[in-house]
PDB file of N, CA and C in Angstrom:
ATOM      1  N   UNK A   1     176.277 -96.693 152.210  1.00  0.00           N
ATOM      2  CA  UNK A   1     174.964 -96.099 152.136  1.00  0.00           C
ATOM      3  C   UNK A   1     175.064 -94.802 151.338  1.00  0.00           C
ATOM      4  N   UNK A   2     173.723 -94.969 150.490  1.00  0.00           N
ATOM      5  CA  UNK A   2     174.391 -93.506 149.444  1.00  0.00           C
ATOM      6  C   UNK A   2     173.085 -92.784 150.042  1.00  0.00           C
ATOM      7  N   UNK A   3     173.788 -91.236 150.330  1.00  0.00           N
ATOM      8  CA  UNK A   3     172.722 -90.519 150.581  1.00  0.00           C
ATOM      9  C   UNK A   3     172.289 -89.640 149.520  1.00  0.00           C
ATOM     10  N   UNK A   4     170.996 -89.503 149.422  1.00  0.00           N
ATOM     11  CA  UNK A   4     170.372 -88.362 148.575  1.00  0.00           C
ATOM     12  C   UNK A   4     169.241 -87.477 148.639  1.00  0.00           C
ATOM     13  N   UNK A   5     169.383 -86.181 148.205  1.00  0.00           N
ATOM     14  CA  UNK A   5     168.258 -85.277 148.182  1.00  0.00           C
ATOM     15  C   UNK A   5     167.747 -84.973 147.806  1.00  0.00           C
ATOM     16  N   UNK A   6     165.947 -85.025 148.482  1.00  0.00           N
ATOM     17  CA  UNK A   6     165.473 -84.874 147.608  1.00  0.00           C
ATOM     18  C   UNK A   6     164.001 -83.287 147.807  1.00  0.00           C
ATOM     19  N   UNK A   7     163.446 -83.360 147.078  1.00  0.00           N
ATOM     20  CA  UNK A   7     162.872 -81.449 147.366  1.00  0.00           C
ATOM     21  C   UNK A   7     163.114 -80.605 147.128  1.00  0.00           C
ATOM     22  N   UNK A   8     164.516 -80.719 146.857  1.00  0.00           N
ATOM     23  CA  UNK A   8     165.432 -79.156 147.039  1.00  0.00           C
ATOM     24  C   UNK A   8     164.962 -78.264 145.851  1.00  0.00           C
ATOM     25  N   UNK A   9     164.794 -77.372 146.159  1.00  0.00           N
ATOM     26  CA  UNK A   9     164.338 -75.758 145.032  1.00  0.00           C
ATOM     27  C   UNK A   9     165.565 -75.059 145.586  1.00  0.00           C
ATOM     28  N   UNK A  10     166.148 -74.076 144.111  1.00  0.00           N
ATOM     29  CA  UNK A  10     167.371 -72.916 144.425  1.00  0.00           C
ATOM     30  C   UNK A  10     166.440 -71.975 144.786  1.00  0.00           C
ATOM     31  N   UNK A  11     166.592 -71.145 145.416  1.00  0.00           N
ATOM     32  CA  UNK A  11     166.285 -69.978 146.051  1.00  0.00           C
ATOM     33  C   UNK A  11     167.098 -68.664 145.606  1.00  0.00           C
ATOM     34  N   UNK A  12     166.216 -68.052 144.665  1.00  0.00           N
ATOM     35  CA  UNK A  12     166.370 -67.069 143.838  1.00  0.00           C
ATOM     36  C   UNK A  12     166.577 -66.104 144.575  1.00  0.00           C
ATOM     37  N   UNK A  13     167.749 -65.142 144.769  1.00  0.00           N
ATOM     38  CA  UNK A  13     167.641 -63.897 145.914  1.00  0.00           C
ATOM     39  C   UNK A  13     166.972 -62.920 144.829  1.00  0.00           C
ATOM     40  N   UNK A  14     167.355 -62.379 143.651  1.00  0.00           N
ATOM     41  CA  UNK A  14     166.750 -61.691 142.692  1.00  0.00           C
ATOM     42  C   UNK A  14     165.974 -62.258 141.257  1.00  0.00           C
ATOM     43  N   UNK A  15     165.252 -61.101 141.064  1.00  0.00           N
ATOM     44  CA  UNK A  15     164.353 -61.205 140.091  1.00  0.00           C
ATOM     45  C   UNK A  15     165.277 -60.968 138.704  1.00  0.00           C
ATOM     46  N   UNK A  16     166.341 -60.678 138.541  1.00  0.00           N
ATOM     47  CA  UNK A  16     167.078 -60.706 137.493  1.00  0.00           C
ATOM     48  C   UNK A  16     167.902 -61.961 136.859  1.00  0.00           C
ATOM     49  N   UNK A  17     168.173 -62.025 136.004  1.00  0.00           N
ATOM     50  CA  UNK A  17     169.107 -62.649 135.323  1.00  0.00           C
ATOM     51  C   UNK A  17     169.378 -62.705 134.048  1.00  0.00           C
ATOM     52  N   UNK A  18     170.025 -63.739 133.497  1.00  0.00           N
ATOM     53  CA  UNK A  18     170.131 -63.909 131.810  1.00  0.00           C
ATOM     54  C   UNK A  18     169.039 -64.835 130.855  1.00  0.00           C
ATOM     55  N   UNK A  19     168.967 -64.338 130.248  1.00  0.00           N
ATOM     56  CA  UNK A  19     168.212 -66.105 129.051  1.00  0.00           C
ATOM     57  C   UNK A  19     169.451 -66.555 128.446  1.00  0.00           C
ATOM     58  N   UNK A  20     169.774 -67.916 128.519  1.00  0.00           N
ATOM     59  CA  UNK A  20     170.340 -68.381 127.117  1.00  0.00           C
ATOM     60  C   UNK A  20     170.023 -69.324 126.488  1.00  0.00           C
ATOM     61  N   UNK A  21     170.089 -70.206 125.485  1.00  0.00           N
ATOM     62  CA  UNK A  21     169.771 -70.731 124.652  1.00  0.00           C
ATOM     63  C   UNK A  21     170.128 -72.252 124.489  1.00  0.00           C
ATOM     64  N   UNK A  22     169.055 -73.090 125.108  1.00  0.00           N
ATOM     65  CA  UNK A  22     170.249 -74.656 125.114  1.00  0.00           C
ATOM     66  C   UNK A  22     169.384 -75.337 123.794  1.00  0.00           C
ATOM     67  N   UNK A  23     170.651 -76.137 123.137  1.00  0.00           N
ATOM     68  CA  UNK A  23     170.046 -76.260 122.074  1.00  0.00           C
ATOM     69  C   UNK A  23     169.383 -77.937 122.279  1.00  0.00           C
ATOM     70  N   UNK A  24     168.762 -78.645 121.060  1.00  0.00           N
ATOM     71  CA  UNK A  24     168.371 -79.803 121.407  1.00  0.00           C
ATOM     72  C   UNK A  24     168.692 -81.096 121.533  1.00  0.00           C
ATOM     73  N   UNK A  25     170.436 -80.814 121.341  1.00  0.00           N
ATOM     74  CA  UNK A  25     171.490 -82.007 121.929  1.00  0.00           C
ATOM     75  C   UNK A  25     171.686 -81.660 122.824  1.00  0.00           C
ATOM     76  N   UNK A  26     171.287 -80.706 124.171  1.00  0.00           N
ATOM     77  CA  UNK A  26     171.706 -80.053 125.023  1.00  0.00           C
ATOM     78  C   UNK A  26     172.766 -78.914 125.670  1.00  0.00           C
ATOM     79  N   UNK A  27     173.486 -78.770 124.392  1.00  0.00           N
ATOM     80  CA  UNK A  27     174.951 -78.121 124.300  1.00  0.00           C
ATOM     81  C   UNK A  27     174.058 -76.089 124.869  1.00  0.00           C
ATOM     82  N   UNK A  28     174.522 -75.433 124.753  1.00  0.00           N
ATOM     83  CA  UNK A  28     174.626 -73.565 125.379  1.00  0.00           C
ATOM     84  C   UNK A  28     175.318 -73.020 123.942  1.00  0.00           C
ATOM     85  N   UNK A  29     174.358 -72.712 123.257  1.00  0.00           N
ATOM     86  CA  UNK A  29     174.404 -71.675 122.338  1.00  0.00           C
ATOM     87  C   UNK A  29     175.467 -70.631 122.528  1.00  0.00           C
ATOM     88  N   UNK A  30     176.732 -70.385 121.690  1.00  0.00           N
ATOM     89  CA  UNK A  30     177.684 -69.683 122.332  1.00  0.00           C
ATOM     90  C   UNK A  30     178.441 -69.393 120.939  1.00  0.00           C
ATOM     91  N   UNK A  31     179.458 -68.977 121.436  1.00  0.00           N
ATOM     92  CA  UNK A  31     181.008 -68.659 120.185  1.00  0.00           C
ATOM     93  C   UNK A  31     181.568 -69.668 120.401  1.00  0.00           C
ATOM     94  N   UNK A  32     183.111 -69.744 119.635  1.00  0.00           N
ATOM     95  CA  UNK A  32     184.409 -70.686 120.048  1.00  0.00           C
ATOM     96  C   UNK A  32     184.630 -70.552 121.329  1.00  0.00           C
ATOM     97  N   UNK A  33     185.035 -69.253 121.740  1.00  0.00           N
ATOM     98  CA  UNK A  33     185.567 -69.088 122.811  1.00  0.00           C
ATOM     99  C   UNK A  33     184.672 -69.190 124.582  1.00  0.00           C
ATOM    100  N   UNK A  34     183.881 -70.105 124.033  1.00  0.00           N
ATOM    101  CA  UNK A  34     183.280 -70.546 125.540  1.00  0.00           C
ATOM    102  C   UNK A  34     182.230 -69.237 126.168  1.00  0.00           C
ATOM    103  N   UNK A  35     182.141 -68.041 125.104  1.00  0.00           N
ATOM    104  CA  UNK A  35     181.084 -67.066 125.611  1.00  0.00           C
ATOM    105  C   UNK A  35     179.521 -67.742 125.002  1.00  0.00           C
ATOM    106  N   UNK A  36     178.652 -67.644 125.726  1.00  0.00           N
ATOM    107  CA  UNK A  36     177.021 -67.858 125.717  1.00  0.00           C
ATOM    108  C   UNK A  36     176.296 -67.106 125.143  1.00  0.00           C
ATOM    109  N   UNK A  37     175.557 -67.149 124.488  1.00  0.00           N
ATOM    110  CA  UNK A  37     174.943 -65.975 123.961  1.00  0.00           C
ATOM    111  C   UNK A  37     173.378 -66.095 124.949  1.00  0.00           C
ATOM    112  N   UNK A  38     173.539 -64.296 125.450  1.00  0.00           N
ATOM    113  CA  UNK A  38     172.569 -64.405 126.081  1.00  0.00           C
ATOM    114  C   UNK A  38     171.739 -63.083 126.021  1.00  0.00           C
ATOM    115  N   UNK A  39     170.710 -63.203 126.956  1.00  0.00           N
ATOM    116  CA  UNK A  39     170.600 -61.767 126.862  1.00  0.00           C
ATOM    117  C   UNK A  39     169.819 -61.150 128.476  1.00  0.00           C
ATOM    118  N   UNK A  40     170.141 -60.194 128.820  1.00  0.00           N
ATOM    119  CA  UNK A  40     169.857 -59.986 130.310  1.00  0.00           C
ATOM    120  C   UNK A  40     168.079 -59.309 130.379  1.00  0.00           C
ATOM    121  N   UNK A  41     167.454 -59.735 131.339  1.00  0.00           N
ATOM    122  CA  UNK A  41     165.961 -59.546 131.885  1.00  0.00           C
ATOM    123  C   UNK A  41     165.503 -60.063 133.265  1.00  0.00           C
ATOM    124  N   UNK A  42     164.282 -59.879 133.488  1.00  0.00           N
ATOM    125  CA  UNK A  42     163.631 -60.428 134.470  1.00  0.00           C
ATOM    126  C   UNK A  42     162.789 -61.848 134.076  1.00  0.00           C
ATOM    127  N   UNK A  43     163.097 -62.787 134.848  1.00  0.00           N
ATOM    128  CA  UNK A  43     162.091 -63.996 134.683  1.00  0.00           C
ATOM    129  C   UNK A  43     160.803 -63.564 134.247  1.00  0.00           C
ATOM    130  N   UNK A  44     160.387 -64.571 133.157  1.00  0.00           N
ATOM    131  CA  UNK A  44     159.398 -64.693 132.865  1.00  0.00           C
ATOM    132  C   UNK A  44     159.541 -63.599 131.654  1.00  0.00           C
ATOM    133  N   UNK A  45     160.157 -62.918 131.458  1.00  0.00           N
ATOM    134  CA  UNK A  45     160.011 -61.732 130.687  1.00  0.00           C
ATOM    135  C   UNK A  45     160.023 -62.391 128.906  1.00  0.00           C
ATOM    136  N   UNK A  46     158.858 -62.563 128.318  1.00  0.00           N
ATOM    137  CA  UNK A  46     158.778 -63.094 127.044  1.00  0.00           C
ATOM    138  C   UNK A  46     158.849 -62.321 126.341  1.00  0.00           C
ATOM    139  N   UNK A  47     159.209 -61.104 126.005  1.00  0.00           N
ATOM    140  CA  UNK A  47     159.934 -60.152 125.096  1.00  0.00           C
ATOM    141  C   UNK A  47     161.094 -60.682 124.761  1.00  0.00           C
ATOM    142  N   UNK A  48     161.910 -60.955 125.774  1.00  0.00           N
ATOM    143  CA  UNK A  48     163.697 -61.027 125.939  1.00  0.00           C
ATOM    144  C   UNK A  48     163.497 -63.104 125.578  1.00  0.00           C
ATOM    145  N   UNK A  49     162.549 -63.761 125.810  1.00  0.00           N
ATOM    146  CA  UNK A  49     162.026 -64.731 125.277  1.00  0.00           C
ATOM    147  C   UNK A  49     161.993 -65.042 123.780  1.00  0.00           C
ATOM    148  N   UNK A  50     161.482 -64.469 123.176  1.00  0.00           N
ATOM    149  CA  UNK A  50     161.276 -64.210 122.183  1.00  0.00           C
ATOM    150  C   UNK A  50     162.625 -63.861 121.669  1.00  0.00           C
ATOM    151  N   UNK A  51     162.650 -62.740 121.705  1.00  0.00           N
ATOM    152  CA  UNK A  51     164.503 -62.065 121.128  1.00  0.00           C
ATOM    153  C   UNK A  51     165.561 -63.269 121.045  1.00  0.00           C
ATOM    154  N   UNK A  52     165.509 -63.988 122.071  1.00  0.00           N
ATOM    155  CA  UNK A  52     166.943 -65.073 122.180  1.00  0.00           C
ATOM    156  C   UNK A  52     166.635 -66.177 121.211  1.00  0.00           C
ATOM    157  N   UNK A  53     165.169 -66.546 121.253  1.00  0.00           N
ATOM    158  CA  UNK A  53     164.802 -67.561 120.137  1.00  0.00           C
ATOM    159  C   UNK A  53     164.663 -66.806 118.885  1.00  0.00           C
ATOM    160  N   UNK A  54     164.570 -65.712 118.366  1.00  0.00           N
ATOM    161  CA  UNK A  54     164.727 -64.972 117.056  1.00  0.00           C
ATOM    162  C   UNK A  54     165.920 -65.234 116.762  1.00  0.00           C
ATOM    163  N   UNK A  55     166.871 -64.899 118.260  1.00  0.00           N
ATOM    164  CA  UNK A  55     168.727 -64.768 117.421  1.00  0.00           C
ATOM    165  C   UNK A  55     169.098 -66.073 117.070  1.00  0.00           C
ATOM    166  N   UNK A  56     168.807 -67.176 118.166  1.00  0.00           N
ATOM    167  CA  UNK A  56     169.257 -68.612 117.926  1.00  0.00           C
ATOM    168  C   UNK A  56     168.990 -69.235 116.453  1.00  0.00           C
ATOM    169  N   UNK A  57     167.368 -68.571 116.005  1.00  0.00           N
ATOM    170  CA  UNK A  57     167.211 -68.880 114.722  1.00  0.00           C
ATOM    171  C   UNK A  57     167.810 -68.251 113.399  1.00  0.00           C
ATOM    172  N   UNK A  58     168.003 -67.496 113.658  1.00  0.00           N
ATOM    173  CA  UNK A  58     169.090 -66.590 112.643  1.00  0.00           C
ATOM    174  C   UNK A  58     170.050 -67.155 112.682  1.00  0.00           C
ATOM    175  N   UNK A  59     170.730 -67.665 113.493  1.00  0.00           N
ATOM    176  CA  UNK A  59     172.232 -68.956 113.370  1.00  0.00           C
ATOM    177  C   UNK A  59     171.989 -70.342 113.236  1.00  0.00           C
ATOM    178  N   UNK A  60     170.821 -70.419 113.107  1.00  0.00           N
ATOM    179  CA  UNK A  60     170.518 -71.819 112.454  1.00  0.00           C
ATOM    180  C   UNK A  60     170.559 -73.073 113.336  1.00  0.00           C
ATOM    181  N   UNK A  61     169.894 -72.378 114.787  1.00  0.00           N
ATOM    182  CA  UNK A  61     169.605 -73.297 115.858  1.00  0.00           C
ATOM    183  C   UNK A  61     168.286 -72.810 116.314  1.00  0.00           C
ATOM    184  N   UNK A  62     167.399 -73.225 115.234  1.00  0.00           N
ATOM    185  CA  UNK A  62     165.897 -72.859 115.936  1.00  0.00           C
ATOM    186  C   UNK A  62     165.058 -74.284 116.997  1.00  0.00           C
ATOM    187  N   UNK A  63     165.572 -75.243 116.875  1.00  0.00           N
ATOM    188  CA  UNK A  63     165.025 -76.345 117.976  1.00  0.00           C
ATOM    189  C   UNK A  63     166.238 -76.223 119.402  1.00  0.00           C
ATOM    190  N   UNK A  64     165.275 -75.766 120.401  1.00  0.00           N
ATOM    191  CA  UNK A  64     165.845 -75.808 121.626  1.00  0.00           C
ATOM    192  C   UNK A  64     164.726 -74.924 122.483  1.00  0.00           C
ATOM    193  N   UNK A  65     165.322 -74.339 123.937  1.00  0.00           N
ATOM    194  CA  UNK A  65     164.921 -73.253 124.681  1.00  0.00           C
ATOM    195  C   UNK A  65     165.325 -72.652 125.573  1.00  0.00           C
ATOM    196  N   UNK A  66     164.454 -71.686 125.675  1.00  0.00           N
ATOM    197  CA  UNK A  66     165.371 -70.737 126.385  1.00  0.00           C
ATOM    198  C   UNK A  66     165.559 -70.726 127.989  1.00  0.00           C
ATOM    199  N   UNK A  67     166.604 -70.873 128.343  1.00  0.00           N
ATOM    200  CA  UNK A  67     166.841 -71.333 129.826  1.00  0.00           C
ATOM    201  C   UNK A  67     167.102 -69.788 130.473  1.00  0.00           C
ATOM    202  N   UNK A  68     166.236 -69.951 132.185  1.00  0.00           N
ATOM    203  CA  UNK A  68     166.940 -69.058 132.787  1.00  0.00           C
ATOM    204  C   UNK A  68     167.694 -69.313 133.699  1.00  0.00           C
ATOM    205  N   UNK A  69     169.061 -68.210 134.206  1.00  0.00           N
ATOM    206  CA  UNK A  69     170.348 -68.203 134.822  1.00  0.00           C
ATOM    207  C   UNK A  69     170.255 -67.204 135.519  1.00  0.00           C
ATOM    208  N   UNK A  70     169.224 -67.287 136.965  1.00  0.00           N
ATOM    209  CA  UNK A  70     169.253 -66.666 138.233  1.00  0.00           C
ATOM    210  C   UNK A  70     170.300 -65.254 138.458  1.00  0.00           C
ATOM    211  N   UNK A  71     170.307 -64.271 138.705  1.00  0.00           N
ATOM    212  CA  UNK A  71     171.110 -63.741 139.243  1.00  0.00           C
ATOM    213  C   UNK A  71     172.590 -63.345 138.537  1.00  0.00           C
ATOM    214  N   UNK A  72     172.375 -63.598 137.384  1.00  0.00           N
ATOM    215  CA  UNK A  72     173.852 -63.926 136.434  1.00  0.00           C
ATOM    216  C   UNK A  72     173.125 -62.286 135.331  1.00  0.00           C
ATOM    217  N   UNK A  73     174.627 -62.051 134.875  1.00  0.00           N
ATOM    218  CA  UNK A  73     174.457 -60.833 133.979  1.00  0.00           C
ATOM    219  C   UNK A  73     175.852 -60.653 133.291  1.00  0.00           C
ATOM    220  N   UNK A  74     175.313 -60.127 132.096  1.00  0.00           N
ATOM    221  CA  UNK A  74     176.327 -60.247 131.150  1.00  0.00           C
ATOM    222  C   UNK A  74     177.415 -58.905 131.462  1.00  0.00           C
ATOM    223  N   UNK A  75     178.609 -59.229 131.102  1.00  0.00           N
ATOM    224  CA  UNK A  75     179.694 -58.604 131.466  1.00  0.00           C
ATOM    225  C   UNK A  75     180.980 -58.419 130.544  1.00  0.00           C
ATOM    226  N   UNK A  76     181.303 -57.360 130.183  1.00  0.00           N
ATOM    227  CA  UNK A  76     182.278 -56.973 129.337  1.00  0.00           C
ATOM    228  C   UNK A  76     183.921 -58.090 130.047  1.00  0.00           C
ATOM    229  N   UNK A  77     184.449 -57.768 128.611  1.00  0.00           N
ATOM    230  CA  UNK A  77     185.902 -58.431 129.215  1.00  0.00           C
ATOM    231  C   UNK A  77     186.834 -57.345 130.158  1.00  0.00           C
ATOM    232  N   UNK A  78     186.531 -56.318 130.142  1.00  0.00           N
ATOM    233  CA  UNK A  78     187.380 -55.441 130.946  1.00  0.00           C
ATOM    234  C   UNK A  78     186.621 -55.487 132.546  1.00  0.00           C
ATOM    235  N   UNK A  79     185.313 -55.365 132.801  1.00  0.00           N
ATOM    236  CA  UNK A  79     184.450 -56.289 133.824  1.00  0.00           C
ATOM    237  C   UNK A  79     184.683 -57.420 134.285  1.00  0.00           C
ATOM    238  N   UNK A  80     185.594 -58.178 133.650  1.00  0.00           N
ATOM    239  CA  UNK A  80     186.091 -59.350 133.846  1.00  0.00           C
ATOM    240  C   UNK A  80     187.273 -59.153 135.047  1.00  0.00           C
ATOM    241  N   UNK A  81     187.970 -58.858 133.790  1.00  0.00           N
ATOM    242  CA  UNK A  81     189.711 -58.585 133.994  1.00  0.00           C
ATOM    243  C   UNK A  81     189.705 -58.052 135.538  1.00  0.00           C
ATOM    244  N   UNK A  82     188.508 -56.825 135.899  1.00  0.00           N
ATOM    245  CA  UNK A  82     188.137 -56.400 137.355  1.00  0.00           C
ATOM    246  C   UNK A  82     187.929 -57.155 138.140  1.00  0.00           C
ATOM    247  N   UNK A  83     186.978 -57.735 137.737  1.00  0.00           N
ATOM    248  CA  UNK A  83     186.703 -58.915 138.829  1.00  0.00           C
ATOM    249  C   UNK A  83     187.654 -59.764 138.989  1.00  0.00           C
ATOM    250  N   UNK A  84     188.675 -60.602 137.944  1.00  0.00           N
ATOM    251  CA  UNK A  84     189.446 -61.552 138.893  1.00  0.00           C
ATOM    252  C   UNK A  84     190.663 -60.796 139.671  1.00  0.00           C
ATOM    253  N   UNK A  85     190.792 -59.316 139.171  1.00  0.00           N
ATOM    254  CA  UNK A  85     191.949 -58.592 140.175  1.00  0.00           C
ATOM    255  C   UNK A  85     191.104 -58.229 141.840  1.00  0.00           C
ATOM    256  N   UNK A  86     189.809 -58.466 141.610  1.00  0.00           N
ATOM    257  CA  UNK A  86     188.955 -58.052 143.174  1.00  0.00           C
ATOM    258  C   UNK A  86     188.915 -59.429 144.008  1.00  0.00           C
ATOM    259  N   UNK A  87     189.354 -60.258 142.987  1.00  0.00           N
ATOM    260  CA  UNK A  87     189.500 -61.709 143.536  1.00  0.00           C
ATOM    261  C   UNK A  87     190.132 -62.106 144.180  1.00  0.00           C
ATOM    262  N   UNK A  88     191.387 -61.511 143.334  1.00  0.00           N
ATOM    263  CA  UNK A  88     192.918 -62.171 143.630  1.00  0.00           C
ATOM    264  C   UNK A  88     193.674 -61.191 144.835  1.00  0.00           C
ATOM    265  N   UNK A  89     192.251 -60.017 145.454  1.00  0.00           N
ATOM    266  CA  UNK A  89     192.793 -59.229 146.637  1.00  0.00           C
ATOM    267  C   UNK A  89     192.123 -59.543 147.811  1.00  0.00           C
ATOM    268  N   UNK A  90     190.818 -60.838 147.620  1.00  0.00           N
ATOM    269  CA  UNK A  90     190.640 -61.471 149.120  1.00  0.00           C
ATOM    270  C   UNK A  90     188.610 -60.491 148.500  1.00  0.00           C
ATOM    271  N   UNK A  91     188.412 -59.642 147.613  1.00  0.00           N
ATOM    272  CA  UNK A  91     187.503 -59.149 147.866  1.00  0.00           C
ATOM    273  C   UNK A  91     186.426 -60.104 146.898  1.00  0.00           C
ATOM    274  N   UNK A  92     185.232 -59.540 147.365  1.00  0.00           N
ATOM    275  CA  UNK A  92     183.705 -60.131 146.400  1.00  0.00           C
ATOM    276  C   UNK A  92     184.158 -59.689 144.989  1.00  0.00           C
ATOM    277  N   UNK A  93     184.237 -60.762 144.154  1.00  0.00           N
ATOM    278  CA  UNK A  93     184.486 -59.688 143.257  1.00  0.00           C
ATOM    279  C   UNK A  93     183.947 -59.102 142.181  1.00  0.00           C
ATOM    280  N   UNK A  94     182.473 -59.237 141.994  1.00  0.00           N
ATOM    281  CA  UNK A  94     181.300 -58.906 141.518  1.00  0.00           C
ATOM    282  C   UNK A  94     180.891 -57.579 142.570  1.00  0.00           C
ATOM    283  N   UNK A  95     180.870 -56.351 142.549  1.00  0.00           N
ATOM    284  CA  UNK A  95     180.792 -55.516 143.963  1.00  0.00           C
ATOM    285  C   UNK A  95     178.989 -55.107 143.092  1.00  0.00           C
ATOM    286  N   UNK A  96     178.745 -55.841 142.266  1.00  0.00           N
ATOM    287  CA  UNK A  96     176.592 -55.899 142.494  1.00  0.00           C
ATOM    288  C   UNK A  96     176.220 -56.944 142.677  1.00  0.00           C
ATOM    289  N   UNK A  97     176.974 -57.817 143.422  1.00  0.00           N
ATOM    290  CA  UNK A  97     176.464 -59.074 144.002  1.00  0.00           C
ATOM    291  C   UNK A  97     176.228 -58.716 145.099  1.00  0.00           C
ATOM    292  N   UNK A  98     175.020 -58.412 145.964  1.00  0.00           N
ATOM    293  CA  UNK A  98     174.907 -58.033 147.070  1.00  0.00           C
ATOM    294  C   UNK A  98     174.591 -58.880 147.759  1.00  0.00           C
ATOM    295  N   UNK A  99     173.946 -60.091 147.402  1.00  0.00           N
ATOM    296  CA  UNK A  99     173.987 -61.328 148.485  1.00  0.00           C
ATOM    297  C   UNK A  99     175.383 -61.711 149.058  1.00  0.00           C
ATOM    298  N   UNK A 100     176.590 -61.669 148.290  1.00  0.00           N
ATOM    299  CA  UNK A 100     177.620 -62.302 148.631  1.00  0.00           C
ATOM    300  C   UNK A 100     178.244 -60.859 149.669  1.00  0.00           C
ATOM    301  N   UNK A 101     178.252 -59.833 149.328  1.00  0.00           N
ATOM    302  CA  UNK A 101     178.444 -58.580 149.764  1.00  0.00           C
ATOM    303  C   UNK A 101     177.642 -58.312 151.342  1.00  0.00           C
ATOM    304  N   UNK A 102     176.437 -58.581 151.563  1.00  0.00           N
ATOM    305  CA  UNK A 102     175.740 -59.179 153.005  1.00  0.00           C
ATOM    306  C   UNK A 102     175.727 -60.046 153.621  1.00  0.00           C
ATOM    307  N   UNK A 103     175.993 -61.279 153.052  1.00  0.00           N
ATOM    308  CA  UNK A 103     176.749 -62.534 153.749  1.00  0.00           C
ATOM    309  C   UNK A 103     178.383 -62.193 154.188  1.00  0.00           C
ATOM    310  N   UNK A 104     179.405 -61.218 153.470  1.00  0.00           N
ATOM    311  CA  UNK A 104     180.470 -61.150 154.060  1.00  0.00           C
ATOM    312  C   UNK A 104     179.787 -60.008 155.290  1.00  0.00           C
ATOM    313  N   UNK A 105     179.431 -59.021 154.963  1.00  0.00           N
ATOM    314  CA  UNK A 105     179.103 -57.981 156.182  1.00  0.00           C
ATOM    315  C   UNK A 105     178.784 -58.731 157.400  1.00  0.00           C
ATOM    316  N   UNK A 106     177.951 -59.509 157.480  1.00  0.00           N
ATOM    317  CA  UNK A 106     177.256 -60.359 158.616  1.00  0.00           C
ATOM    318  C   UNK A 106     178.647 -61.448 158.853  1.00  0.00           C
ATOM    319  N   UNK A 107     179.166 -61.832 158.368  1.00  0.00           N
ATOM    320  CA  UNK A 107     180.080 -62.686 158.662  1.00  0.00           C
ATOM    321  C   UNK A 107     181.253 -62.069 159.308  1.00  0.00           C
ATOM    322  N   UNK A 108     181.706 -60.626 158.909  1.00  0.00           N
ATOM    323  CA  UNK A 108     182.496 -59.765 159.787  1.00  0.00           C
ATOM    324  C   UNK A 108     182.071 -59.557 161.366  1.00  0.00           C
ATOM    325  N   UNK A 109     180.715 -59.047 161.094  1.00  0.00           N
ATOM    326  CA  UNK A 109     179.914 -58.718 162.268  1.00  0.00           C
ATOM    327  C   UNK A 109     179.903 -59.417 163.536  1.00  0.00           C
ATOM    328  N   UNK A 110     179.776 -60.874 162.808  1.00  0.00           N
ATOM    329  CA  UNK A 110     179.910 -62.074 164.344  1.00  0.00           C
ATOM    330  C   UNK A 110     180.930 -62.364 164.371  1.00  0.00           C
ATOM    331  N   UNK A 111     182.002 -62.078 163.901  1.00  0.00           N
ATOM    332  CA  UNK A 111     183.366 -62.681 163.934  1.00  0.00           C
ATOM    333  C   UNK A 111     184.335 -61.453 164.872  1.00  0.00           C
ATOM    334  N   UNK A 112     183.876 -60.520 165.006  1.00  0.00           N
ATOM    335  CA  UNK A 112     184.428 -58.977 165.693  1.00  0.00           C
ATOM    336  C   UNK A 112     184.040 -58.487 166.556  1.00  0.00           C
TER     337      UNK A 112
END
């Protein structure tokens, strides 16, 4: 018996995130190296709308659109390098992720 679901909506904790750019074979507008080109705003925000479909067209991917990515924000490689050493010590390792940062607090809380 195969089970499946159905209804389900993600549940946005914030009003922030990224735009990026999927093109119209479906592929994520990006470099070689697996970075996205994006750019950080609030949903709905058609300024930052606009901007990502200006840049996509300047590289010569003007058929596609612009997708949003909940809660996600762009981050330097040294931001990186932080985070997987906050990782690799048991901690959150995004420390402005505050959903994950209040889910551990509360999870201490009943556990102590």
């Amino acid at each position: 018996m195969k089970l499946t679901t159905t209804s389900v909506k993600p549940i946005e904790e914030v009003p922030y995130g990224v735009y990026v750019w999927r093109c119209s074979d479906g592929e994520f507008l990006g470099d070689g190296d697996g970075n996205v080109m994006n750019i950080f705003a609030m949903k709905s925000d058609v300024t930052a709308i606009r901007k990502i479909a200006e840049a996509a067209k300047h590289y010569g991917f003007p058929e596609g659109e612009a997708v949003f990515w909940s809660g996600r924000r762009p981050i330097s490689d040294e931001e990186y390098a932080q985070q997987r050493a906050r990782e690799k010590l048991g901690l959150v390792p995004d420390p402005l992720d505050y959903g994950a940062i209040a889910d551990e607090q509360r999870t201490k809380r009943a556990n102590s």
